[in-house]
N, C-alpha and C. Protein backbone atom coordinates (compact mmCIF):
# COMPACT_ATOMS: atom_id res chain seq x y z
N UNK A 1 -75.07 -92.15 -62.72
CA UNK A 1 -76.25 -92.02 -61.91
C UNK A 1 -75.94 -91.15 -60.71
N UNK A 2 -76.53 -89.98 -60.19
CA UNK A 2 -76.61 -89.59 -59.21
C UNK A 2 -77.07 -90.08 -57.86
N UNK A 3 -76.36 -89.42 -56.87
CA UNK A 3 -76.77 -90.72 -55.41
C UNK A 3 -77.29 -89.20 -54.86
N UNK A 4 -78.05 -89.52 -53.57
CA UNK A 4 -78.88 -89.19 -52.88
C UNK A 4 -77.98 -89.11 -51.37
N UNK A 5 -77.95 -88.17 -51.06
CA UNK A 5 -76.82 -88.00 -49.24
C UNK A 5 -78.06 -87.49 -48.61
N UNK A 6 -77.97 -87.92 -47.35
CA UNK A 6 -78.70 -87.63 -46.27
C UNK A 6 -78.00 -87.00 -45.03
N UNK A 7 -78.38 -85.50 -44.71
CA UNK A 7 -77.11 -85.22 -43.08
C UNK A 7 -78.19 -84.89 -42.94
N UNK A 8 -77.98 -85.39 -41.41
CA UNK A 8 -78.99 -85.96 -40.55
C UNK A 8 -78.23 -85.12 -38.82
N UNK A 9 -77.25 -84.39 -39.58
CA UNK A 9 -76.61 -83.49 -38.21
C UNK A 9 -77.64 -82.55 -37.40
N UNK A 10 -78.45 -82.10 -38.14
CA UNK A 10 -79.24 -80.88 -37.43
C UNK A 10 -80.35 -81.85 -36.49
N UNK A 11 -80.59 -82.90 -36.79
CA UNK A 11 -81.61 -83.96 -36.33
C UNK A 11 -81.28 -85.16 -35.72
N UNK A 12 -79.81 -85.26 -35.13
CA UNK A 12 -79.27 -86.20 -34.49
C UNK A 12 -79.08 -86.44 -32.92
N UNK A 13 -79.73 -85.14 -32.36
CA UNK A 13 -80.25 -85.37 -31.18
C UNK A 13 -81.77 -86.07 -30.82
N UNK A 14 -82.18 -86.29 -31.72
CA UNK A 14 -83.83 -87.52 -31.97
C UNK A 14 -83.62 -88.76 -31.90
N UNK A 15 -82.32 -89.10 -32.76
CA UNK A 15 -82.21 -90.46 -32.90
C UNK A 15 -80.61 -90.35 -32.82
N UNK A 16 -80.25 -91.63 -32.55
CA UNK A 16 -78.73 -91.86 -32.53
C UNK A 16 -78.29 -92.09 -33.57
N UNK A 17 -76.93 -92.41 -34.19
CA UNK A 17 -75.55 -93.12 -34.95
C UNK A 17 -76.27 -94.36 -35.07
N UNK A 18 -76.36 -95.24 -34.55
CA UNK A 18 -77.23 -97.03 -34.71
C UNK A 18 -78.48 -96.64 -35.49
N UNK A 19 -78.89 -95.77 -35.56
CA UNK A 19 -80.52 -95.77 -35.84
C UNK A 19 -80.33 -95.42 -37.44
N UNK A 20 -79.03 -94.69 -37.66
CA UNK A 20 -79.01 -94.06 -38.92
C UNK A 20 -78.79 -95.40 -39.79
N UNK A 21 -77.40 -95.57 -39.22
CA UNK A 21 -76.82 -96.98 -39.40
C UNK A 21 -77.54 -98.43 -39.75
N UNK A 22 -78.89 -98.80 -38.89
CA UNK A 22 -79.69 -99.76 -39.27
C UNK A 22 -80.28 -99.34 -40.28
N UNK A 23 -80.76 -98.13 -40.72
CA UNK A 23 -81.95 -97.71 -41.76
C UNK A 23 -81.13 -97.78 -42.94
N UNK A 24 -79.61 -97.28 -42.54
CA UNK A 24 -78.73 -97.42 -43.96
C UNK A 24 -78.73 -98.94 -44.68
N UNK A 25 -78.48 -99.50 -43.42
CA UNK A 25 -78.77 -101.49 -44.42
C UNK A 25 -80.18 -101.65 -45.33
N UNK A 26 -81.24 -101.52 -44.22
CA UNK A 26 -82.26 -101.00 -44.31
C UNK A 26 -82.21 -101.09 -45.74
N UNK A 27 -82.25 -99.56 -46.39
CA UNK A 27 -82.46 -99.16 -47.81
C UNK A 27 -81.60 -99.56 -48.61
N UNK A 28 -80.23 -99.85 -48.26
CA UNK A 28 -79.36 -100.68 -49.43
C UNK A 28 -79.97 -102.36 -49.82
N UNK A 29 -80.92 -102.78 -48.56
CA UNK A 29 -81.92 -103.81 -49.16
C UNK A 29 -82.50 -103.64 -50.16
N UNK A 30 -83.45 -102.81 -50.29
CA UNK A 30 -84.50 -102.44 -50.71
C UNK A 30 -84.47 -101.92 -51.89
N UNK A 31 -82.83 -101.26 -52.16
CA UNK A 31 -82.53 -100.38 -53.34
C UNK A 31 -81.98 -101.66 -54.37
N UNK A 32 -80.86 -102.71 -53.80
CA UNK A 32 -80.77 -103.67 -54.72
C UNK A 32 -81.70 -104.50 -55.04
N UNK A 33 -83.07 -104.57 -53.58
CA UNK A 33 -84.40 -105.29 -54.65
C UNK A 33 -85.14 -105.05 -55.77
N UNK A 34 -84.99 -103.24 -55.94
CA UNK A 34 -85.50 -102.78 -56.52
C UNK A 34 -84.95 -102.74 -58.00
N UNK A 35 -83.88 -102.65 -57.67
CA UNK A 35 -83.02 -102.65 -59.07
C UNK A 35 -82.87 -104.22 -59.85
N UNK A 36 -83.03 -105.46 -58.81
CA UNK A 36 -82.46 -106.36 -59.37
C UNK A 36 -83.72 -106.97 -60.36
N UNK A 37 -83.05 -107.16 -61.69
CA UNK A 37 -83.92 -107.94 -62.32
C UNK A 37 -85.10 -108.86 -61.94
N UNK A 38 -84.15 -110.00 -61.14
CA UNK A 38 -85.82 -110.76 -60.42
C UNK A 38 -86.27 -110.61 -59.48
N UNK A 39 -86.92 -108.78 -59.11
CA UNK A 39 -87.39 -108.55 -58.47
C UNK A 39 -88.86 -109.10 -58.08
N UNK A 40 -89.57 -109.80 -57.20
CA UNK A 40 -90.83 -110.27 -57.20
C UNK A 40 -92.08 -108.90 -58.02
N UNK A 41 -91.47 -107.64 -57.40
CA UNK A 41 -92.07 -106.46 -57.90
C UNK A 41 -91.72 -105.97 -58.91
N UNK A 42 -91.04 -106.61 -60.05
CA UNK A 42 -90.30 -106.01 -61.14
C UNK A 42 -91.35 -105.47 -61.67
N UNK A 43 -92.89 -105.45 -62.07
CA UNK A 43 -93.44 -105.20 -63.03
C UNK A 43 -94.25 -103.76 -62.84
N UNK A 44 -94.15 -103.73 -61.42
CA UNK A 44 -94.31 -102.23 -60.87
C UNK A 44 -93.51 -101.10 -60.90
N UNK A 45 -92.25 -101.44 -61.63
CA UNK A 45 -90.90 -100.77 -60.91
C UNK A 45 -90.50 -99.87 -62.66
N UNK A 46 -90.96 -99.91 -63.10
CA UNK A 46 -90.83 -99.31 -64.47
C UNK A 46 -90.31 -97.88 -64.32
N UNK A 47 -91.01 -97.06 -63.77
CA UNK A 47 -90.54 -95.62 -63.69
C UNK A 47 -89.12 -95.33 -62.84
N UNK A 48 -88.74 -96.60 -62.62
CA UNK A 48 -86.85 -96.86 -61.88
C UNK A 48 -86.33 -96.22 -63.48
N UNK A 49 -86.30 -96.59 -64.64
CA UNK A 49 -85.45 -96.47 -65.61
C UNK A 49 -85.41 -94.87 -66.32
N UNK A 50 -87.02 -94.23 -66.30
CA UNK A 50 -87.63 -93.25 -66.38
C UNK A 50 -86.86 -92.54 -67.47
N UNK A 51 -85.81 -91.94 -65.77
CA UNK A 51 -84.73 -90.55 -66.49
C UNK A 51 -83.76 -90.90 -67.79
N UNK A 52 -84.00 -92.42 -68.26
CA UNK A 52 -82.71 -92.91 -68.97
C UNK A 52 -83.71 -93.50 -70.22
N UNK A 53 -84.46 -94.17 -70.05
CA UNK A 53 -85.72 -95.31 -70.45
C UNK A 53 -87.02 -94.83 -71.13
N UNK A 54 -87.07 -93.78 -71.72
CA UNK A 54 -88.54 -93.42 -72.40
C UNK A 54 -88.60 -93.18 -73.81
N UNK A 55 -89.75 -93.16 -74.66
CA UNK A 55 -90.16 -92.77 -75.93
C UNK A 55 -89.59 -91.22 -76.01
N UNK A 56 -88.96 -91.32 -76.86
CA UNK A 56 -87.86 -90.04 -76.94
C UNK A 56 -89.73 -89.59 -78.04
N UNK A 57 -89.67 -90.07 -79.32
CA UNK A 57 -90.94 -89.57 -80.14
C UNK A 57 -92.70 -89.51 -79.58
N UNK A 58 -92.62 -89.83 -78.55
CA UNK A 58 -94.15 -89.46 -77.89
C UNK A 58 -93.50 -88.35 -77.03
N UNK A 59 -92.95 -88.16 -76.05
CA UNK A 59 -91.80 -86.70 -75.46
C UNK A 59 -92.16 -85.75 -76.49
N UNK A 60 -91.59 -85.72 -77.72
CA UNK A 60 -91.94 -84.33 -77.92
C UNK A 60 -93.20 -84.41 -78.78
N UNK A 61 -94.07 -85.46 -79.11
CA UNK A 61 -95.29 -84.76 -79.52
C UNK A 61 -95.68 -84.32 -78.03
N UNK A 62 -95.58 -84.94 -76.92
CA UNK A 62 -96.39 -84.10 -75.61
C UNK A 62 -95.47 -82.51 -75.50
N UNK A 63 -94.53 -82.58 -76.02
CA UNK A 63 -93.96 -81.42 -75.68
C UNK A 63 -94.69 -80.20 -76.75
N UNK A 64 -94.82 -80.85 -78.10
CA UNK A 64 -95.24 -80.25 -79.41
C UNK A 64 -97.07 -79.68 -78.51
N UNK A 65 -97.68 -80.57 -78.16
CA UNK A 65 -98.83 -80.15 -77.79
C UNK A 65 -99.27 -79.52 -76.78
N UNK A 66 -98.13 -79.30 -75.56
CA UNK A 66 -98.39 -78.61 -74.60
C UNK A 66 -98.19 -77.32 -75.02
N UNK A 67 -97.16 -76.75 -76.13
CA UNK A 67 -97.40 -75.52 -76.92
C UNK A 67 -98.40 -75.11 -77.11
N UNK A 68 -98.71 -75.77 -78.11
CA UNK A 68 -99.88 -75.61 -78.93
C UNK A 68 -101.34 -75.27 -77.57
N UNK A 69 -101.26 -75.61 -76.38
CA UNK A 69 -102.57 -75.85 -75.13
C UNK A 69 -102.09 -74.57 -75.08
N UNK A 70 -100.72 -73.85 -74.52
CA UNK A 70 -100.73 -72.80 -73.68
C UNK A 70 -101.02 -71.85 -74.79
N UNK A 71 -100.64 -71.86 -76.32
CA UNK A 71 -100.98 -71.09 -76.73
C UNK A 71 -102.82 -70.44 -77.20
N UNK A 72 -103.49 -71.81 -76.94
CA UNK A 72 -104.63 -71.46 -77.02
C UNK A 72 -105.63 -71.74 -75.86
N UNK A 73 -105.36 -71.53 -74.81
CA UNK A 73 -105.88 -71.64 -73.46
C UNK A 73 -105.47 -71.17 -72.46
N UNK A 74 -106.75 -70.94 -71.81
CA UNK A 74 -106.12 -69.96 -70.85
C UNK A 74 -105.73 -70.85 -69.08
N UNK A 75 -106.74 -72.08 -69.40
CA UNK A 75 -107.17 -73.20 -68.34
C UNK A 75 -107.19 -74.09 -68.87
N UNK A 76 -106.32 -75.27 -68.28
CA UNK A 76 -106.39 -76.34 -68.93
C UNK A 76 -106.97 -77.19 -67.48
N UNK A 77 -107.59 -78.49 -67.57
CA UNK A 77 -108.55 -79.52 -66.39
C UNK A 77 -107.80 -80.70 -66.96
N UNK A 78 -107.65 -81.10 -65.76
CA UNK A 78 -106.97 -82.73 -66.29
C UNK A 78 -107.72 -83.24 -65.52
N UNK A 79 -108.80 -84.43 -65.49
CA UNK A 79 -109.51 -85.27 -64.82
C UNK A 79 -109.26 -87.14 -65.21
N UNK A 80 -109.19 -87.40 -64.06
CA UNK A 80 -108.38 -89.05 -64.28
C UNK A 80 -107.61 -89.61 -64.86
N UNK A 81 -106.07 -88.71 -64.60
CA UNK A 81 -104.62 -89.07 -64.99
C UNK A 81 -104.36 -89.72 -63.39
N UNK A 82 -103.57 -90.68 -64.35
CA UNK A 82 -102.50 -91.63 -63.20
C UNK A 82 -103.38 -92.70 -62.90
N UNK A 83 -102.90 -93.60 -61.85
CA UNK A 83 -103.56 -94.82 -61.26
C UNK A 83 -102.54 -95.62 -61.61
N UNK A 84 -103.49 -96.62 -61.24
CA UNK A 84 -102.41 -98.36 -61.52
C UNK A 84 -102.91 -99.26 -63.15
N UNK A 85 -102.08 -99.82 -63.24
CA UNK A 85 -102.43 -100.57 -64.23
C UNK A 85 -103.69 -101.51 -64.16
């Protein structure tokens, strides 16, 4: 898994060393809530697994059909993708 670094040098005259420091606990909360199985929010948290975790055979029919769009369109409209469950 890849990690995420934050330098915060060019922007450390705003806030201090403590400030970085609290936010770092901060998100190492938040990152093992997120990850841990009995998360109260587990059932929201689905797209955590994403990059590792998907229908390999619906992938490439969307991949098979986004061909097939560019090759016969010039404009494609997407109206009411996404939301919540």
């Amino acid at each position: 898994m890849a990690h995420i670094t934050f330098d915060y040098s060019k922007a450390s005259g705003h806030f201090g060393h403590y400030k970085v420091s609290f936010l770092e606990h901060s998100v190492q909360s938040i990152h093992n809530q997120m990850h841990s199985e009995t998360s109260e929010h587990n059932n929201y948290l689905g797209w955590i697994d994403l990059p590792e975790m998907y229908e390999r055979e619906e992938f490439e029919h969307i991949k098979k059909t986004a061909i097939r769009i560019r090759e016969n369109s010039d404009i494609l409209v997407v109206v009411g993708i996404g939301g919540s469950t």
